[in-house]
PDB file of N, CA and C in Angstrom:
ATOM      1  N   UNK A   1      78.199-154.770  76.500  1.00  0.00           N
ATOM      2  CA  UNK A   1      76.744-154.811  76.423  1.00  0.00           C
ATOM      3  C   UNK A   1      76.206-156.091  77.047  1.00  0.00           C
ATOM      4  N   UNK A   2      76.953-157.001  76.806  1.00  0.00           N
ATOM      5  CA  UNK A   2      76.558-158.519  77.588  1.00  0.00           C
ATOM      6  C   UNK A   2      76.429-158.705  78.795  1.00  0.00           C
ATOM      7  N   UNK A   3      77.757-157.953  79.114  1.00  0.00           N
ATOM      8  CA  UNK A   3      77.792-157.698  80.971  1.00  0.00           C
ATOM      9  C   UNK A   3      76.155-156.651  81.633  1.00  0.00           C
ATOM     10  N   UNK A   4      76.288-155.783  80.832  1.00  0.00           N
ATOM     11  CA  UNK A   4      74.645-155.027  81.832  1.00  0.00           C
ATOM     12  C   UNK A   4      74.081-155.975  81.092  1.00  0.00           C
ATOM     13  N   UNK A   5      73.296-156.978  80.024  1.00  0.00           N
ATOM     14  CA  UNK A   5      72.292-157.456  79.861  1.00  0.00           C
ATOM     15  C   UNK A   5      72.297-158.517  81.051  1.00  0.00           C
ATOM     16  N   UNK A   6      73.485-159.392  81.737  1.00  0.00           N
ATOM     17  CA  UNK A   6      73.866-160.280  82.475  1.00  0.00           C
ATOM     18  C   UNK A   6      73.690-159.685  84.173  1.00  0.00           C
ATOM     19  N   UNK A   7      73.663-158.142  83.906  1.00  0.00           N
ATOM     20  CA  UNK A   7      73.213-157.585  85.375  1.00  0.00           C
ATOM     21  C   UNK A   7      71.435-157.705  85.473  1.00  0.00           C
ATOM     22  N   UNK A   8      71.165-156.879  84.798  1.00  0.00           N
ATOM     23  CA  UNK A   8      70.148-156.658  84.322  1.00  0.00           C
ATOM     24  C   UNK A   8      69.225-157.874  84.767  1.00  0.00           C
ATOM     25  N   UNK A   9      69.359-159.086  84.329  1.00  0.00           N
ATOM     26  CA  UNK A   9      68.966-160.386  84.673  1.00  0.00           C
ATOM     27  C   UNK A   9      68.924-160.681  86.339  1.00  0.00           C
ATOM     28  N   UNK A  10      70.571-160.432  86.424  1.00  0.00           N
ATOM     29  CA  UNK A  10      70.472-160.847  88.355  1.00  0.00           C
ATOM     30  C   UNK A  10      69.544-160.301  89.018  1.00  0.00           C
ATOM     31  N   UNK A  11      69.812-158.829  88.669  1.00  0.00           N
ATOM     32  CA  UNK A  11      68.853-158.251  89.328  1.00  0.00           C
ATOM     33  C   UNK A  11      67.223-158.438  89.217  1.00  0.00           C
ATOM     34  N   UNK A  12      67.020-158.861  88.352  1.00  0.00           N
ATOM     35  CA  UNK A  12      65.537-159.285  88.212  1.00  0.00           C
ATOM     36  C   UNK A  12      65.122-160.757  88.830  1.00  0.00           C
ATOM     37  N   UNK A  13      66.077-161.468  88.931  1.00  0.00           N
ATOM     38  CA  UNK A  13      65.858-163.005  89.517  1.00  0.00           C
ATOM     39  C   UNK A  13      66.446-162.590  91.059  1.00  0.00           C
ATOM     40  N   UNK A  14      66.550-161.580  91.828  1.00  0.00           N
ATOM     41  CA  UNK A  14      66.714-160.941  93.205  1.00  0.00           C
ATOM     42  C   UNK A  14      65.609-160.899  93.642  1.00  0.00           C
ATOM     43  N   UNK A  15      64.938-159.643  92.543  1.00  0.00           N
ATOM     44  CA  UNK A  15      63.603-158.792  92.867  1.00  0.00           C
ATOM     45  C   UNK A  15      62.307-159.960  92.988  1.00  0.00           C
ATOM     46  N   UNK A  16      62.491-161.285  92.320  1.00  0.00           N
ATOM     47  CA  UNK A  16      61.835-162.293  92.095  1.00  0.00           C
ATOM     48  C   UNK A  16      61.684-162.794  93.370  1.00  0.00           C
ATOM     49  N   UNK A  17      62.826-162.938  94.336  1.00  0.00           N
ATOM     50  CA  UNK A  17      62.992-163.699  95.508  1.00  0.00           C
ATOM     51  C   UNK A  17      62.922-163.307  96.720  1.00  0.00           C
ATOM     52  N   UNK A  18      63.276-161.491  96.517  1.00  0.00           N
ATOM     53  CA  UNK A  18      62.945-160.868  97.540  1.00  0.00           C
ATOM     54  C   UNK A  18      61.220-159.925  97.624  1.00  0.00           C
ATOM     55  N   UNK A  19      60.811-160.044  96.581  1.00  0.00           N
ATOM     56  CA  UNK A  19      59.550-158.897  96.198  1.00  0.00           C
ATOM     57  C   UNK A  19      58.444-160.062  96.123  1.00  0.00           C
ATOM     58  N   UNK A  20      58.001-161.386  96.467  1.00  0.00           N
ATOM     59  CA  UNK A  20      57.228-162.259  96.170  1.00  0.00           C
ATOM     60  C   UNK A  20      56.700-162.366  94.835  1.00  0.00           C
ATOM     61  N   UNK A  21      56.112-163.784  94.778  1.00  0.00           N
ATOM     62  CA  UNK A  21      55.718-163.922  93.449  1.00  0.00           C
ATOM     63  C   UNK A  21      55.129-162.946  92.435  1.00  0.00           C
ATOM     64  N   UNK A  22      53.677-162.883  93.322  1.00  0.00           N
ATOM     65  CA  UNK A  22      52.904-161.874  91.999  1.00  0.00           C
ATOM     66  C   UNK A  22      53.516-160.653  91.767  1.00  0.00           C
ATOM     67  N   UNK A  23      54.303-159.768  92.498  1.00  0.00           N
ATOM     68  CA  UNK A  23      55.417-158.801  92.244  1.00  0.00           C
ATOM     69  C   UNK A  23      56.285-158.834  91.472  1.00  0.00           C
ATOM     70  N   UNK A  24      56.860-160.226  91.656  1.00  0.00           N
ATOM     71  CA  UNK A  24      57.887-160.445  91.192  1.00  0.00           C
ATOM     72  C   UNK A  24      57.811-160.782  89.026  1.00  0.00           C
ATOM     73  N   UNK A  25      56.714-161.282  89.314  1.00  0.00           N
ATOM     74  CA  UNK A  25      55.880-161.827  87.760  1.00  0.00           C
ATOM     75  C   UNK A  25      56.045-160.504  86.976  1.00  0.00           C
ATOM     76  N   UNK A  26      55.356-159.620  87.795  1.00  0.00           N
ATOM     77  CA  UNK A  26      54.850-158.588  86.965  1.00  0.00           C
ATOM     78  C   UNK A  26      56.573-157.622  86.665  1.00  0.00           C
ATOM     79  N   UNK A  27      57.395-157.752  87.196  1.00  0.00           N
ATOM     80  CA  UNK A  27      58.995-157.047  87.394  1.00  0.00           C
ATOM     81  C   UNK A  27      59.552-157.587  86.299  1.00  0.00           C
ATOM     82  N   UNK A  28      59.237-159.280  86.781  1.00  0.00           N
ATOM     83  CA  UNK A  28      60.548-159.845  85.972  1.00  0.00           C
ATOM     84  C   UNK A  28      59.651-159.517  83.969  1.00  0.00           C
ATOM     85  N   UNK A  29      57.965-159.672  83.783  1.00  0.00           N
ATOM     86  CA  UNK A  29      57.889-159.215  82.657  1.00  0.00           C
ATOM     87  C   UNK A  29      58.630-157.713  82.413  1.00  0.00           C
ATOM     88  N   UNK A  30      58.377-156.605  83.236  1.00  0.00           N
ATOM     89  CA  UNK A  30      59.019-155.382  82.622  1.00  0.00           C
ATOM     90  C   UNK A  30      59.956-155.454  82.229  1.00  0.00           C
ATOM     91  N   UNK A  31      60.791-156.435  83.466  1.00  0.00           N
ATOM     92  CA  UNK A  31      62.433-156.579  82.232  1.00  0.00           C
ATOM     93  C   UNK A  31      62.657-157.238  81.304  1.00  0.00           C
ATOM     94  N   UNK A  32      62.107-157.902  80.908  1.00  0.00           N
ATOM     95  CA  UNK A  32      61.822-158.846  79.709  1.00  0.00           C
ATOM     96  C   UNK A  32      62.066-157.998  78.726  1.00  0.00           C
ATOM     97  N   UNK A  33      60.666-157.069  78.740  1.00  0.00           N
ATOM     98  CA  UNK A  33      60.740-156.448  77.988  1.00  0.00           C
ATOM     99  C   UNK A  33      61.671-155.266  77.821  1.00  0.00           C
ATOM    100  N   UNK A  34      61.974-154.628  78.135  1.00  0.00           N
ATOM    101  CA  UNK A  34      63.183-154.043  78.472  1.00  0.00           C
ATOM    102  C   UNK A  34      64.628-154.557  77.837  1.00  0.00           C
ATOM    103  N   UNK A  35      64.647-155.754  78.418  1.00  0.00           N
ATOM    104  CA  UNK A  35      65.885-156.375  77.809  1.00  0.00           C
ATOM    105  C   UNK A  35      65.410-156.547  76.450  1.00  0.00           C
ATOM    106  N   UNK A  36      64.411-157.032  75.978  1.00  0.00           N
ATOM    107  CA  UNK A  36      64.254-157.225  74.897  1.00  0.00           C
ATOM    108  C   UNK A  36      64.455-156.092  73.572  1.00  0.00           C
ATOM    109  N   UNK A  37      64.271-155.194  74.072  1.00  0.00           N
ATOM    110  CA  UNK A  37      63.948-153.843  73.514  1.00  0.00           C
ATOM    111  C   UNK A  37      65.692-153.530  73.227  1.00  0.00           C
ATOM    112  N   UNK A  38      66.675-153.600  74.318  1.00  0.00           N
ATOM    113  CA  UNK A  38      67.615-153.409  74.461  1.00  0.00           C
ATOM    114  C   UNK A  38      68.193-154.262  73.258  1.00  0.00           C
ATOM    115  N   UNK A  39      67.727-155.382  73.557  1.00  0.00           N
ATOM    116  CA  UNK A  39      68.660-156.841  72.400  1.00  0.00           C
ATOM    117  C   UNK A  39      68.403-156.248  70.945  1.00  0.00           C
ATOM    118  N   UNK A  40      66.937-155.765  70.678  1.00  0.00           N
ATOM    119  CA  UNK A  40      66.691-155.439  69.616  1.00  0.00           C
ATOM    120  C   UNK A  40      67.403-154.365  69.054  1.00  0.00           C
ATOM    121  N   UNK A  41      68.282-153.348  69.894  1.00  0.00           N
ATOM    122  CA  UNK A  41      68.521-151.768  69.540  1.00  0.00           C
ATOM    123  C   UNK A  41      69.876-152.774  68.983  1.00  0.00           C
ATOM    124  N   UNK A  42      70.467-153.423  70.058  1.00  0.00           N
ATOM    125  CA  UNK A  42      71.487-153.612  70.128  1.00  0.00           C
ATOM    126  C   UNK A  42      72.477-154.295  68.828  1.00  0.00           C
ATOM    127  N   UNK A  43      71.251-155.000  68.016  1.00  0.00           N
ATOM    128  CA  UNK A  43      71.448-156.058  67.017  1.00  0.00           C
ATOM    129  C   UNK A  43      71.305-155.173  65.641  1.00  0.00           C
ATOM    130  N   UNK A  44      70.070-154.174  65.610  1.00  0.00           N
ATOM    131  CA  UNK A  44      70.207-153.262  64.717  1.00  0.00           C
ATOM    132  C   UNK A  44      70.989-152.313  64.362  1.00  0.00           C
ATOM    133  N   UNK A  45      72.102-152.005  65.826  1.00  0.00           N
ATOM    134  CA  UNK A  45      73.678-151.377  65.921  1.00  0.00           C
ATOM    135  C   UNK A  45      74.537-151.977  65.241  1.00  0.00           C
ATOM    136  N   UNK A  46      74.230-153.451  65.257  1.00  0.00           N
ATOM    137  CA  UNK A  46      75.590-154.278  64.579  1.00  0.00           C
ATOM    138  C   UNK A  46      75.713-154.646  63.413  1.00  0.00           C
ATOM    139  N   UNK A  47      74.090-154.445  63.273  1.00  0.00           N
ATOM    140  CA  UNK A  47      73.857-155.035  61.193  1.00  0.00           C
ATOM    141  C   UNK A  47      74.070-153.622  60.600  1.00  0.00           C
ATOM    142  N   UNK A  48      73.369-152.492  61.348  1.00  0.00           N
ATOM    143  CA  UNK A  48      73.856-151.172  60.575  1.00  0.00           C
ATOM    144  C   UNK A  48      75.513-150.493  60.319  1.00  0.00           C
ATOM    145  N   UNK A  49      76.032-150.775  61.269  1.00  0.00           N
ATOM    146  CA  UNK A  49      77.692-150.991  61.621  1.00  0.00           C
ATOM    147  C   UNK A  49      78.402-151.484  60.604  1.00  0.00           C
ATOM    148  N   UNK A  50      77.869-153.137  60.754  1.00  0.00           N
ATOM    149  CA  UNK A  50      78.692-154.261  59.700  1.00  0.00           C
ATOM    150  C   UNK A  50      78.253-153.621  58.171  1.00  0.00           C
ATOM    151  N   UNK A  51      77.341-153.062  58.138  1.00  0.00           N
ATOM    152  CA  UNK A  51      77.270-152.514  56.927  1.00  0.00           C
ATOM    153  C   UNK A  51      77.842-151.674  56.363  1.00  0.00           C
ATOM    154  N   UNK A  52      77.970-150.593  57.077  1.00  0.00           N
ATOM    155  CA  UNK A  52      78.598-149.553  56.537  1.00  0.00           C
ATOM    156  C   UNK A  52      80.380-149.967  56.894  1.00  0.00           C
ATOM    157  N   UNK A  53      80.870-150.862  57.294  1.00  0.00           N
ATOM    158  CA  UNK A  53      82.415-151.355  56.935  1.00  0.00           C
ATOM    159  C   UNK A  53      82.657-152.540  55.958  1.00  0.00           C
ATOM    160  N   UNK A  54      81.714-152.586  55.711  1.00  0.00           N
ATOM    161  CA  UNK A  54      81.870-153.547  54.538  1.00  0.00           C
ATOM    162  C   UNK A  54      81.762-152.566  52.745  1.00  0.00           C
TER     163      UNK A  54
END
């Protein structure tokens, strides 16, 4: 999961350099959020998980 969150990133600091700024602003927020959304699923996988093996 670390590795695509770690793609995920490159590719947005690409789109930053090749798509100009104000493009790039508005991209790199979608993935933000995106990733963020992702971090959030991702963390509620592991507390619900650790729970039920404990």
């Amino acid at each position: 999961m670390n590795i695509l969150l770690i793609i995920i990133i490159v590719v947005a600091i690409v789109l930053a350099i090749v798509g100009g700024m104000g493009q790039a602003l508005s991209w790199l927020l979608w993935v933000a959020l995106i990733v963020g959304v992702i971090a959030l699923i991702a963390l509620l996988f592991r507390l619900i998980s650790g729970s039920r093996r404990t």
